[in-house]
PDB file of N, CA and C in Angstrom:
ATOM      1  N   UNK A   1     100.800-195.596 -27.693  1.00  0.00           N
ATOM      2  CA  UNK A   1     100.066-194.859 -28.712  1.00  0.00           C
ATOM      3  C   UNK A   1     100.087-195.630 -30.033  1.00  0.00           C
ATOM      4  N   UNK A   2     101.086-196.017 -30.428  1.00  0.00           N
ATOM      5  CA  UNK A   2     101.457-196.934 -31.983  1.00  0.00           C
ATOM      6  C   UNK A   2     100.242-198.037 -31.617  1.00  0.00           C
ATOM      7  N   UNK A   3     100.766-199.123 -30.679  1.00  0.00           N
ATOM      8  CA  UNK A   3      99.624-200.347 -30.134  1.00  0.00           C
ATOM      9  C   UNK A   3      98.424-199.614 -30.692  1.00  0.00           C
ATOM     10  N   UNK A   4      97.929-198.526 -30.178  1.00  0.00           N
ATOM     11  CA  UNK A   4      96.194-198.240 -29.975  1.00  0.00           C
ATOM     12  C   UNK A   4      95.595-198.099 -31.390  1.00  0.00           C
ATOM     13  N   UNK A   5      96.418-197.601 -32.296  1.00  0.00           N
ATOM     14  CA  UNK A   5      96.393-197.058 -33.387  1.00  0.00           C
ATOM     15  C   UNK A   5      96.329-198.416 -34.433  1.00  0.00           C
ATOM     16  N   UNK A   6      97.379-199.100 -34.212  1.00  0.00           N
ATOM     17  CA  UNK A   6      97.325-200.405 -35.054  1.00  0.00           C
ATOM     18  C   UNK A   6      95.868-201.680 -34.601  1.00  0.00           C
ATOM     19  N   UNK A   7      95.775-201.416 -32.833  1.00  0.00           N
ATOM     20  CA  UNK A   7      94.420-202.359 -32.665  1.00  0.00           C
ATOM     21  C   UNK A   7      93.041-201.388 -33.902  1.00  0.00           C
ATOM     22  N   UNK A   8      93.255-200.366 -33.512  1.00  0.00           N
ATOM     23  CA  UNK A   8      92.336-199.703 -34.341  1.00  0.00           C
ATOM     24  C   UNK A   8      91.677-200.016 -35.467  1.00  0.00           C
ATOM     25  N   UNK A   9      93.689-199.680 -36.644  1.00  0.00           N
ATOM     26  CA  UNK A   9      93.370-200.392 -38.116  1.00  0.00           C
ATOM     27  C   UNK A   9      92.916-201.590 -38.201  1.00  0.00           C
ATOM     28  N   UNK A  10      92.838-202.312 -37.194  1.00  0.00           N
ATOM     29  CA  UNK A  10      92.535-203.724 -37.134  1.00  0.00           C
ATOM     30  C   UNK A  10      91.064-204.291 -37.026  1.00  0.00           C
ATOM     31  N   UNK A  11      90.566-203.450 -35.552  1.00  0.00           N
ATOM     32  CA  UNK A  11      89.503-203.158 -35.706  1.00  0.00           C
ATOM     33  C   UNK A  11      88.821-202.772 -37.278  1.00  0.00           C
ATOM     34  N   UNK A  12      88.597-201.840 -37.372  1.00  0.00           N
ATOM     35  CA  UNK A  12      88.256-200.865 -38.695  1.00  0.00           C
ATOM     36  C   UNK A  12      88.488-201.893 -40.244  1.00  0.00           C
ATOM     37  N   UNK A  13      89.442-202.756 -40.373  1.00  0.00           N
ATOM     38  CA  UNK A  13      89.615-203.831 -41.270  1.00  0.00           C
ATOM     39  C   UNK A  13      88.556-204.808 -41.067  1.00  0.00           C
ATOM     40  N   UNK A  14      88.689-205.383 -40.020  1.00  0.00           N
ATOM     41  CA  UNK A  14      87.803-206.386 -39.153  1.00  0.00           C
ATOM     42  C   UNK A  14      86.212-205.917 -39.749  1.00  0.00           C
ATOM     43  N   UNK A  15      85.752-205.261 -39.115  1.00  0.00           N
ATOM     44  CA  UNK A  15      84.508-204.837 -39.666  1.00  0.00           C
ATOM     45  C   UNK A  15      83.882-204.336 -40.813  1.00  0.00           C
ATOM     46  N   UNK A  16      85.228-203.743 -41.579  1.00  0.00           N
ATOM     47  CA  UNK A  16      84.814-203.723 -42.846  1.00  0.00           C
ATOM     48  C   UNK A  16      84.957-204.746 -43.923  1.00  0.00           C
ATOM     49  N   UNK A  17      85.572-206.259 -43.875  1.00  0.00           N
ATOM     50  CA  UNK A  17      84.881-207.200 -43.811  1.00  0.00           C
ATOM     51  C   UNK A  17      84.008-208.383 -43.670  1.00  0.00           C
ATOM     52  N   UNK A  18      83.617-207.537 -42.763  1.00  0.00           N
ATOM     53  CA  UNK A  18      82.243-208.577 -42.096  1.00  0.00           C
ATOM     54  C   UNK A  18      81.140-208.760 -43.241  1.00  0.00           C
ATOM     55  N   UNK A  19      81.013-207.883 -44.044  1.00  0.00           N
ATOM     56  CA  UNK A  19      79.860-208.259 -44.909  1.00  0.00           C
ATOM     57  C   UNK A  19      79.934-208.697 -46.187  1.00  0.00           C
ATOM     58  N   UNK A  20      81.510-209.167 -45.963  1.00  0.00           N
ATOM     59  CA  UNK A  20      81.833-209.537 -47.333  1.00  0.00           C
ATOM     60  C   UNK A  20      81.901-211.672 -47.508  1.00  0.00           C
ATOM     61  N   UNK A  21      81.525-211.702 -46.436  1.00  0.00           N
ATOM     62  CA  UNK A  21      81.406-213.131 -46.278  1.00  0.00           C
ATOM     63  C   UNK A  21      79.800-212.965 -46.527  1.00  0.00           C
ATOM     64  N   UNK A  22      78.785-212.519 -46.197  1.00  0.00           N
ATOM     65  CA  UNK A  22      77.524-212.510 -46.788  1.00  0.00           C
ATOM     66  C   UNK A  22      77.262-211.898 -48.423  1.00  0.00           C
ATOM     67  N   UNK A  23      76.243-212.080 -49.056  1.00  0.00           N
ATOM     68  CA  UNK A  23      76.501-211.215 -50.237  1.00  0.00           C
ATOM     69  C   UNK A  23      74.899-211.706 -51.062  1.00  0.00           C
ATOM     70  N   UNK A  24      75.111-211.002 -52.382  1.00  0.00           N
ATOM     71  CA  UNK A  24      74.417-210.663 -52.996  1.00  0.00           C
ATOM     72  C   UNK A  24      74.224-212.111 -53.779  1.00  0.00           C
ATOM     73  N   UNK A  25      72.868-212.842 -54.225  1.00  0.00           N
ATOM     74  CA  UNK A  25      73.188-214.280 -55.301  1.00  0.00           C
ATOM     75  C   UNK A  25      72.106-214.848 -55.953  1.00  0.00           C
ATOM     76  N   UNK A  26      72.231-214.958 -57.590  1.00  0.00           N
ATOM     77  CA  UNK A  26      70.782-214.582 -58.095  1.00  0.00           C
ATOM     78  C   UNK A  26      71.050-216.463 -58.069  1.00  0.00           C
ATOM     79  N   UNK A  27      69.439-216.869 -58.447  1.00  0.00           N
ATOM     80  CA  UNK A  27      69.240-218.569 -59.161  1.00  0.00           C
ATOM     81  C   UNK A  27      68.095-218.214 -59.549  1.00  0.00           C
ATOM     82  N   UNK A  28      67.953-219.107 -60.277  1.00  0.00           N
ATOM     83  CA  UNK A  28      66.853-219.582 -61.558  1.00  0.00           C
ATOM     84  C   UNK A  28      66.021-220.355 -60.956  1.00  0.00           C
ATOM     85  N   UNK A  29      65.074-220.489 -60.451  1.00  0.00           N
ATOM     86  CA  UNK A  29      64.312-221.670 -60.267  1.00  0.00           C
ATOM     87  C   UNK A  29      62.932-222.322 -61.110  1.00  0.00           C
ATOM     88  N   UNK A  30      62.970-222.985 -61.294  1.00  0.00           N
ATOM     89  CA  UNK A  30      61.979-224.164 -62.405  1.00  0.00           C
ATOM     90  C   UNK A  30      60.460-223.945 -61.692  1.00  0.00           C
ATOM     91  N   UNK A  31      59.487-223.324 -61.996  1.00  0.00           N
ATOM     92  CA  UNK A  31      58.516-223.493 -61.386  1.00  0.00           C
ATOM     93  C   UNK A  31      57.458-224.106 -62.360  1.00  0.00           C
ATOM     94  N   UNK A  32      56.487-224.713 -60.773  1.00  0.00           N
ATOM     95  CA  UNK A  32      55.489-225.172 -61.786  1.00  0.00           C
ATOM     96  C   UNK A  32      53.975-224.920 -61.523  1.00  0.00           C
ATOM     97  N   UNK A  33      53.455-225.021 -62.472  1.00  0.00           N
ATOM     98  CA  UNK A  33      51.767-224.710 -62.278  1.00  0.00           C
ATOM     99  C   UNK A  33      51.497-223.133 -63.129  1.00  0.00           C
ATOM    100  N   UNK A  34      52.477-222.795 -63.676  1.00  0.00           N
ATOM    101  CA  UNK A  34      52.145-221.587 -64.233  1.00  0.00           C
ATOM    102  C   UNK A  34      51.887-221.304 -65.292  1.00  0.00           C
ATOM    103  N   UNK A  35      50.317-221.268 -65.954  1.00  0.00           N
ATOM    104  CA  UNK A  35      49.675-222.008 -67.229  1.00  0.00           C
ATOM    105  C   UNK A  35      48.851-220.575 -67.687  1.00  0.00           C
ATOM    106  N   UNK A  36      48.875-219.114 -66.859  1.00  0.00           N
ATOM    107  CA  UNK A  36      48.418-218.214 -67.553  1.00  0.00           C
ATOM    108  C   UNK A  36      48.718-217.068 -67.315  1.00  0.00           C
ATOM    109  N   UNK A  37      48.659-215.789 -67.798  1.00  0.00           N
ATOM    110  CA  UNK A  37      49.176-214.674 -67.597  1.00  0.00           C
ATOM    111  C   UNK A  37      49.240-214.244 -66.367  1.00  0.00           C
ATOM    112  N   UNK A  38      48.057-214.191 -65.211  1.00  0.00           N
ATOM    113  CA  UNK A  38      48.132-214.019 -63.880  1.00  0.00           C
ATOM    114  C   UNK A  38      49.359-214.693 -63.230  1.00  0.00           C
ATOM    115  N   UNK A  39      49.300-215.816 -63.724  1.00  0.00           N
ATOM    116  CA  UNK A  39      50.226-216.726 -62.815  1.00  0.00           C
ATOM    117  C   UNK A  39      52.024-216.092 -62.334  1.00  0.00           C
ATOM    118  N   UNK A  40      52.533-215.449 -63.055  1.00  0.00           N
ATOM    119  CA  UNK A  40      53.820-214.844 -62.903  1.00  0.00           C
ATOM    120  C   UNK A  40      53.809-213.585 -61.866  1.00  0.00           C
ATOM    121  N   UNK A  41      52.179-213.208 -62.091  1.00  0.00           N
ATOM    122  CA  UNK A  41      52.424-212.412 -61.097  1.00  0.00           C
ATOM    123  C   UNK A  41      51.945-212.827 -59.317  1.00  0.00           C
ATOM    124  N   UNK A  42      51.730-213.646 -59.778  1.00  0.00           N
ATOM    125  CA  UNK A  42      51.301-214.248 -57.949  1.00  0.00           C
ATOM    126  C   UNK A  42      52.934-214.853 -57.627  1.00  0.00           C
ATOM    127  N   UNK A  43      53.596-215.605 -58.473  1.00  0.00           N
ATOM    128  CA  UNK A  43      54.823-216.483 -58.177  1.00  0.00           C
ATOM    129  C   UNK A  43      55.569-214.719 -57.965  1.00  0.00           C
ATOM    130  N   UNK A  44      55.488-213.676 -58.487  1.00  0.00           N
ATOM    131  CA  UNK A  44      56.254-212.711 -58.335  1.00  0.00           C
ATOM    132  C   UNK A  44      56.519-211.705 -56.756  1.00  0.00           C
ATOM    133  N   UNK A  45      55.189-211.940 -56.473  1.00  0.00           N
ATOM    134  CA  UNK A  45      54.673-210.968 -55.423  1.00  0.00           C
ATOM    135  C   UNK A  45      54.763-212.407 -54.277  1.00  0.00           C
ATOM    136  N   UNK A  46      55.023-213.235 -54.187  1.00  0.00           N
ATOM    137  CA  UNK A  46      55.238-214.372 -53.126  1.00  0.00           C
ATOM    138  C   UNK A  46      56.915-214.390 -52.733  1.00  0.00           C
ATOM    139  N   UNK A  47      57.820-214.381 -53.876  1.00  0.00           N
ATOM    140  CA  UNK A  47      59.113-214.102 -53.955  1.00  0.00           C
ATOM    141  C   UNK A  47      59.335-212.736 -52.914  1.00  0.00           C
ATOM    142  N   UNK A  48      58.674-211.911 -53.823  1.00  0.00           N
ATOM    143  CA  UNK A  48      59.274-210.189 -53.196  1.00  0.00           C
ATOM    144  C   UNK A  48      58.371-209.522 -51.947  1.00  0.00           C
ATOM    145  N   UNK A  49      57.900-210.868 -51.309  1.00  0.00           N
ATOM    146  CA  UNK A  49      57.393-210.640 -49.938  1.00  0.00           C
ATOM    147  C   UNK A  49      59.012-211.064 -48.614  1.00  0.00           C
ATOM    148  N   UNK A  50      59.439-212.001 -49.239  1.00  0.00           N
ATOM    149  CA  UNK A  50      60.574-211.969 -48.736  1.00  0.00           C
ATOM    150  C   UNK A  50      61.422-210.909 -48.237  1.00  0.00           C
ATOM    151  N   UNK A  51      61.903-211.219 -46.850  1.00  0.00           N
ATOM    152  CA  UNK A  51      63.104-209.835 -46.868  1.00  0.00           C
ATOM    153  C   UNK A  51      64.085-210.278 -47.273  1.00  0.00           C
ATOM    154  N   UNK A  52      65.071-209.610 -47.957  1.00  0.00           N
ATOM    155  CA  UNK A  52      66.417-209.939 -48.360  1.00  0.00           C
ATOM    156  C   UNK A  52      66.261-209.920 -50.271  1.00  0.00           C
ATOM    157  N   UNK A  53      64.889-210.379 -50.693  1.00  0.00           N
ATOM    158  CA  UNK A  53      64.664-210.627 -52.332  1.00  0.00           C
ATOM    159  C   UNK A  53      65.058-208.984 -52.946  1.00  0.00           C
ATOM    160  N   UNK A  54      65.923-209.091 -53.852  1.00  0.00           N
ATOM    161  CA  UNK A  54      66.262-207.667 -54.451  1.00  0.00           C
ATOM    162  C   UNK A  54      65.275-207.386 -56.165  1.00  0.00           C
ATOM    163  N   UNK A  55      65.620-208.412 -56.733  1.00  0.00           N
ATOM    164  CA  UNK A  55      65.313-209.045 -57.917  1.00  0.00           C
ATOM    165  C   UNK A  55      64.267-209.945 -58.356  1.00  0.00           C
ATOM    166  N   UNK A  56      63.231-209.886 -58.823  1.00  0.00           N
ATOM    167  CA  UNK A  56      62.658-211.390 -59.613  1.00  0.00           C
ATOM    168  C   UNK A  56      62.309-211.128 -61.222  1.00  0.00           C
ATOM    169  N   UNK A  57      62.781-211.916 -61.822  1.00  0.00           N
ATOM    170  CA  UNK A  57      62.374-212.149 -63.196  1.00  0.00           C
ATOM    171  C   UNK A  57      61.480-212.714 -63.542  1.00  0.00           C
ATOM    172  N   UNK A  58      60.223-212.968 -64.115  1.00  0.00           N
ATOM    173  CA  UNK A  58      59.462-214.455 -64.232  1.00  0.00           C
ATOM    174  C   UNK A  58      59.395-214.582 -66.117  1.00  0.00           C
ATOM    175  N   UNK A  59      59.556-215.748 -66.101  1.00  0.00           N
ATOM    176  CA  UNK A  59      59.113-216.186 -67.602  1.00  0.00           C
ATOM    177  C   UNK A  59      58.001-217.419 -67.709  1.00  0.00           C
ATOM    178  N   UNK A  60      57.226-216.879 -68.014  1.00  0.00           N
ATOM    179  CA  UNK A  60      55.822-217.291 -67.949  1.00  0.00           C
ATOM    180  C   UNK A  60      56.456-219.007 -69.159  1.00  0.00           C
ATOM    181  N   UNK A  61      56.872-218.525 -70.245  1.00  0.00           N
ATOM    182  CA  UNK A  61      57.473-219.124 -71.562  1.00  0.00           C
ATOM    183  C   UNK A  61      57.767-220.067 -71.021  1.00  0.00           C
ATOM    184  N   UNK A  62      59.446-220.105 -70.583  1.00  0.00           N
ATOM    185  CA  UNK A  62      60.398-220.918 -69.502  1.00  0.00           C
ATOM    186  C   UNK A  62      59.685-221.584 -68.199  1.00  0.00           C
ATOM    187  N   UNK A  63      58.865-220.977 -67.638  1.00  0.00           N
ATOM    188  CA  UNK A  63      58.437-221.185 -66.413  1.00  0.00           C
ATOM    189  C   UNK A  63      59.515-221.234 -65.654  1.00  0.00           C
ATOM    190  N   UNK A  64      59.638-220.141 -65.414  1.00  0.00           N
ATOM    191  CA  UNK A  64      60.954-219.931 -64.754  1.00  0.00           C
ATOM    192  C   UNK A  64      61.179-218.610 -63.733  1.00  0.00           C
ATOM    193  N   UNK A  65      61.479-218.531 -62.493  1.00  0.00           N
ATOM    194  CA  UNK A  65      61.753-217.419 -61.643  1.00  0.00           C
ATOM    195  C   UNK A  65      63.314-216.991 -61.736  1.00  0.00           C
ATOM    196  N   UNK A  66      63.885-216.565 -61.996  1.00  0.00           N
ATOM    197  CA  UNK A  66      65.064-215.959 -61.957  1.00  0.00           C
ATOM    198  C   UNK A  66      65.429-214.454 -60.897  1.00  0.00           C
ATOM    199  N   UNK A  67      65.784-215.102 -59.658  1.00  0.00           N
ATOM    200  CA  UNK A  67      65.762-214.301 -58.018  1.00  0.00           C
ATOM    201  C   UNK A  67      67.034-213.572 -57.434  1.00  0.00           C
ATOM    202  N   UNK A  68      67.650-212.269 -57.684  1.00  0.00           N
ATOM    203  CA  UNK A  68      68.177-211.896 -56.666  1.00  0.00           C
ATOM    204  C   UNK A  68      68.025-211.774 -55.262  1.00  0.00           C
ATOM    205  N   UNK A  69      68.752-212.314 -54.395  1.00  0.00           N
ATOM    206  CA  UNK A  69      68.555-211.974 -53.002  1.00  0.00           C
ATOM    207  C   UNK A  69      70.440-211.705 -51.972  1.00  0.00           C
ATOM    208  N   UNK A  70      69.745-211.133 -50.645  1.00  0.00           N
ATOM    209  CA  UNK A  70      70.867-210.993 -49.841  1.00  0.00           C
ATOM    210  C   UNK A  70      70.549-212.657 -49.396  1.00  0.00           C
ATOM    211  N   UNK A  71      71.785-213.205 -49.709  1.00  0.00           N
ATOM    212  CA  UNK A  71      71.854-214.381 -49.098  1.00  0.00           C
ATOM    213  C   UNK A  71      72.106-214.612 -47.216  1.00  0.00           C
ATOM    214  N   UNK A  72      72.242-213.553 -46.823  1.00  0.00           N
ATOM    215  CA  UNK A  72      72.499-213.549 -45.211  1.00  0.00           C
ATOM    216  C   UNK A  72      71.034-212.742 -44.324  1.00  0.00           C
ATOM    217  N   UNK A  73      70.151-212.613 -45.704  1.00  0.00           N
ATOM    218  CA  UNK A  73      68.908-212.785 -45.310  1.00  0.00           C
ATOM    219  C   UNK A  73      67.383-213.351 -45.565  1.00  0.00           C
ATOM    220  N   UNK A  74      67.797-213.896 -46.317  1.00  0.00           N
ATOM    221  CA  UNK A  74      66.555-215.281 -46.752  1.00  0.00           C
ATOM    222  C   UNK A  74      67.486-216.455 -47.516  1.00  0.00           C
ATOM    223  N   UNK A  75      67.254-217.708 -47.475  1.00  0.00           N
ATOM    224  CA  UNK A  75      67.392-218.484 -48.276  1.00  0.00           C
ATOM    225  C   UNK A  75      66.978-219.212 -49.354  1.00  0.00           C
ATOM    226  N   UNK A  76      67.487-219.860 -50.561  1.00  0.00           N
ATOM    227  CA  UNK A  76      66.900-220.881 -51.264  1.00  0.00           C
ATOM    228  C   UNK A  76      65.543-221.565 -50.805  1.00  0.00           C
ATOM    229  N   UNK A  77      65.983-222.540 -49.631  1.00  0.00           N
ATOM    230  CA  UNK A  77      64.676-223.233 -49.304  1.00  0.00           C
ATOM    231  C   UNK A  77      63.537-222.338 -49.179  1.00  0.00           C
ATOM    232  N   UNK A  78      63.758-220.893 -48.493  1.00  0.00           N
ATOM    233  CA  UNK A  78      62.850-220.254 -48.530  1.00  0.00           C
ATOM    234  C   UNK A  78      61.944-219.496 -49.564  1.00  0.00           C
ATOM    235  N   UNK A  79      62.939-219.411 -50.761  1.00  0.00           N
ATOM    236  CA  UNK A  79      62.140-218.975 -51.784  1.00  0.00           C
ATOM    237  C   UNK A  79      61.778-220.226 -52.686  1.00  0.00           C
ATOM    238  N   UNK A  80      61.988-221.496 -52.644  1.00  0.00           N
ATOM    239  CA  UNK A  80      61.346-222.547 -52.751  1.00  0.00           C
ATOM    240  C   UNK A  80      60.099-222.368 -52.129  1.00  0.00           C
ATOM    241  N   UNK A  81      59.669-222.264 -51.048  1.00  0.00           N
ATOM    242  CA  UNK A  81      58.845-222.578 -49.698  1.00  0.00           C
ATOM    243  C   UNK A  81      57.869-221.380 -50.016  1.00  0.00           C
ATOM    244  N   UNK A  82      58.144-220.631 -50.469  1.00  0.00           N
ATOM    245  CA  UNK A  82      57.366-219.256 -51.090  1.00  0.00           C
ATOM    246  C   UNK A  82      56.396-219.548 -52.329  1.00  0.00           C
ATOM    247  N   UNK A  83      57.134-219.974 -53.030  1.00  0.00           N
ATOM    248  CA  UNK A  83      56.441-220.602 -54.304  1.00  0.00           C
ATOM    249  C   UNK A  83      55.287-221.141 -53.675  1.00  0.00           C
ATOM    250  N   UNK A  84      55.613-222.560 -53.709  1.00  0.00           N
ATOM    251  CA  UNK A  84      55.318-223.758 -53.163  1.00  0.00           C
ATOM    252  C   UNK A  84      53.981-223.368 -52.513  1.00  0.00           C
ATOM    253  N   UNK A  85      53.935-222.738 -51.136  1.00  0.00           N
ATOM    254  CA  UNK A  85      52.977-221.958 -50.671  1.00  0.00           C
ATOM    255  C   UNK A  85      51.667-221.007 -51.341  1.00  0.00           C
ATOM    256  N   UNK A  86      52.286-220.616 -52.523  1.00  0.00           N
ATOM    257  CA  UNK A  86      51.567-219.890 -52.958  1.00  0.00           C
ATOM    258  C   UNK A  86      51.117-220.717 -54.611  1.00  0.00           C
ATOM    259  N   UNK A  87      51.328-222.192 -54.229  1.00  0.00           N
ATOM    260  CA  UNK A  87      50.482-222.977 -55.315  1.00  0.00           C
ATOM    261  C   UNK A  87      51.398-223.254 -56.582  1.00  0.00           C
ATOM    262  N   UNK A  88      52.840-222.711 -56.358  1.00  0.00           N
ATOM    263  CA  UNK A  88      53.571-223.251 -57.613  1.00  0.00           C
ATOM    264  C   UNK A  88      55.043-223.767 -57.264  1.00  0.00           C
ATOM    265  N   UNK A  89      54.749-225.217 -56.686  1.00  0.00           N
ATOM    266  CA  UNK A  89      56.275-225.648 -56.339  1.00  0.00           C
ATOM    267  C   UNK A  89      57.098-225.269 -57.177  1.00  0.00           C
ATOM    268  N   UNK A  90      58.502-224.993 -56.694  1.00  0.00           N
ATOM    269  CA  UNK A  90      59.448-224.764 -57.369  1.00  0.00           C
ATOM    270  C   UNK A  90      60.858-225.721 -57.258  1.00  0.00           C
ATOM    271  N   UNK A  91      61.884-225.452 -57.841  1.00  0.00           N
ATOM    272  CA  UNK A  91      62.815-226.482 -57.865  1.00  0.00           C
ATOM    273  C   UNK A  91      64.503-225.293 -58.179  1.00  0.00           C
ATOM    274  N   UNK A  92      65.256-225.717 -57.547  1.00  0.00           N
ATOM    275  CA  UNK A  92      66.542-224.710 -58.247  1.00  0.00           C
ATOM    276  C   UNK A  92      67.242-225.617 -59.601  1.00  0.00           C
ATOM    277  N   UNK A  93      66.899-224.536 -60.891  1.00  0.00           N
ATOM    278  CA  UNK A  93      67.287-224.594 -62.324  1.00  0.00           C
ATOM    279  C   UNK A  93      68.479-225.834 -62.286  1.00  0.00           C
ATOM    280  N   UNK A  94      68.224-226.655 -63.042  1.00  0.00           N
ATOM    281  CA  UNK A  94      69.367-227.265 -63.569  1.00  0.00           C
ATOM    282  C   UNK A  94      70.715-226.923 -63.911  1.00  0.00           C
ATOM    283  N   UNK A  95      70.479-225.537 -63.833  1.00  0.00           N
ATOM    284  CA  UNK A  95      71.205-224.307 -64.661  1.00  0.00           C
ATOM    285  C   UNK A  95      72.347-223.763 -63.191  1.00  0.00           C
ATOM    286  N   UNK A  96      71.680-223.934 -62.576  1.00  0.00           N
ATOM    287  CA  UNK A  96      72.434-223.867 -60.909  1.00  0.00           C
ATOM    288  C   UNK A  96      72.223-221.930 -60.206  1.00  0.00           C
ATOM    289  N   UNK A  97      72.772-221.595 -59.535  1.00  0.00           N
ATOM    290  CA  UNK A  97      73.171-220.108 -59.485  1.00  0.00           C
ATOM    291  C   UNK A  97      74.639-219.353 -60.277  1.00  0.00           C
ATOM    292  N   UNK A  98      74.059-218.232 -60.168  1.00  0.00           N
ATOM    293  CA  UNK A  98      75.094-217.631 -60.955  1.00  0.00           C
ATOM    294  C   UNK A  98      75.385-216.695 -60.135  1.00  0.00           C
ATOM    295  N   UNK A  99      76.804-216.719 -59.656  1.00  0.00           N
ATOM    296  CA  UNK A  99      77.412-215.873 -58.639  1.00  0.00           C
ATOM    297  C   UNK A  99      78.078-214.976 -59.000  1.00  0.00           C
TER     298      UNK A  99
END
């Protein structure tokens, strides 16, 4: 009975960090081609077609996307590849991510 009880807590530990190795992680990325008011919103709605994107910021000013996402469900390259696709390569900020 003790054994079953302790595989249990173990279990039950076990799985309740499983999702803590995946997580939440914004970056900045440098975009380019974005020269008028429309433009932030096409780079916006290309981002948050993504699954996993929580967040986008755009600064038309900066030219700049600033992206929350679940990192254990889209990636960088992919929201690079999003841009890019939709006519405004992008690049990750000099500035790096902020975790």
């Amino acid at each position: 009975m003790k054994h079953g009880v302790i595989v249990l807590v173990f279990m039950v530990g076990l799985l309740s960090t499983a999702g803590a190795w995946a997580g939440e992680k914004t970056v900045t990325l440098e975009v380019e081609n974005m020269t008028c008011a429309l433009c932030p919103v096409t780079v916006r709605k290309a981002l948050e077609a993504l699954d996993g994107v929580q967040k986008v910021e755009i600064s038309l000013a900066n030219k700049t996307a600033r992206v929350t996402f679940e990192d254990e469900k889209t990636t960088l390259s992919a929201l690079t590849a999003a841009t890019t696709h939709a006519g405004y390569p992008s690049r990750l900020s000099r500035e790096k991510a902020h975790e």
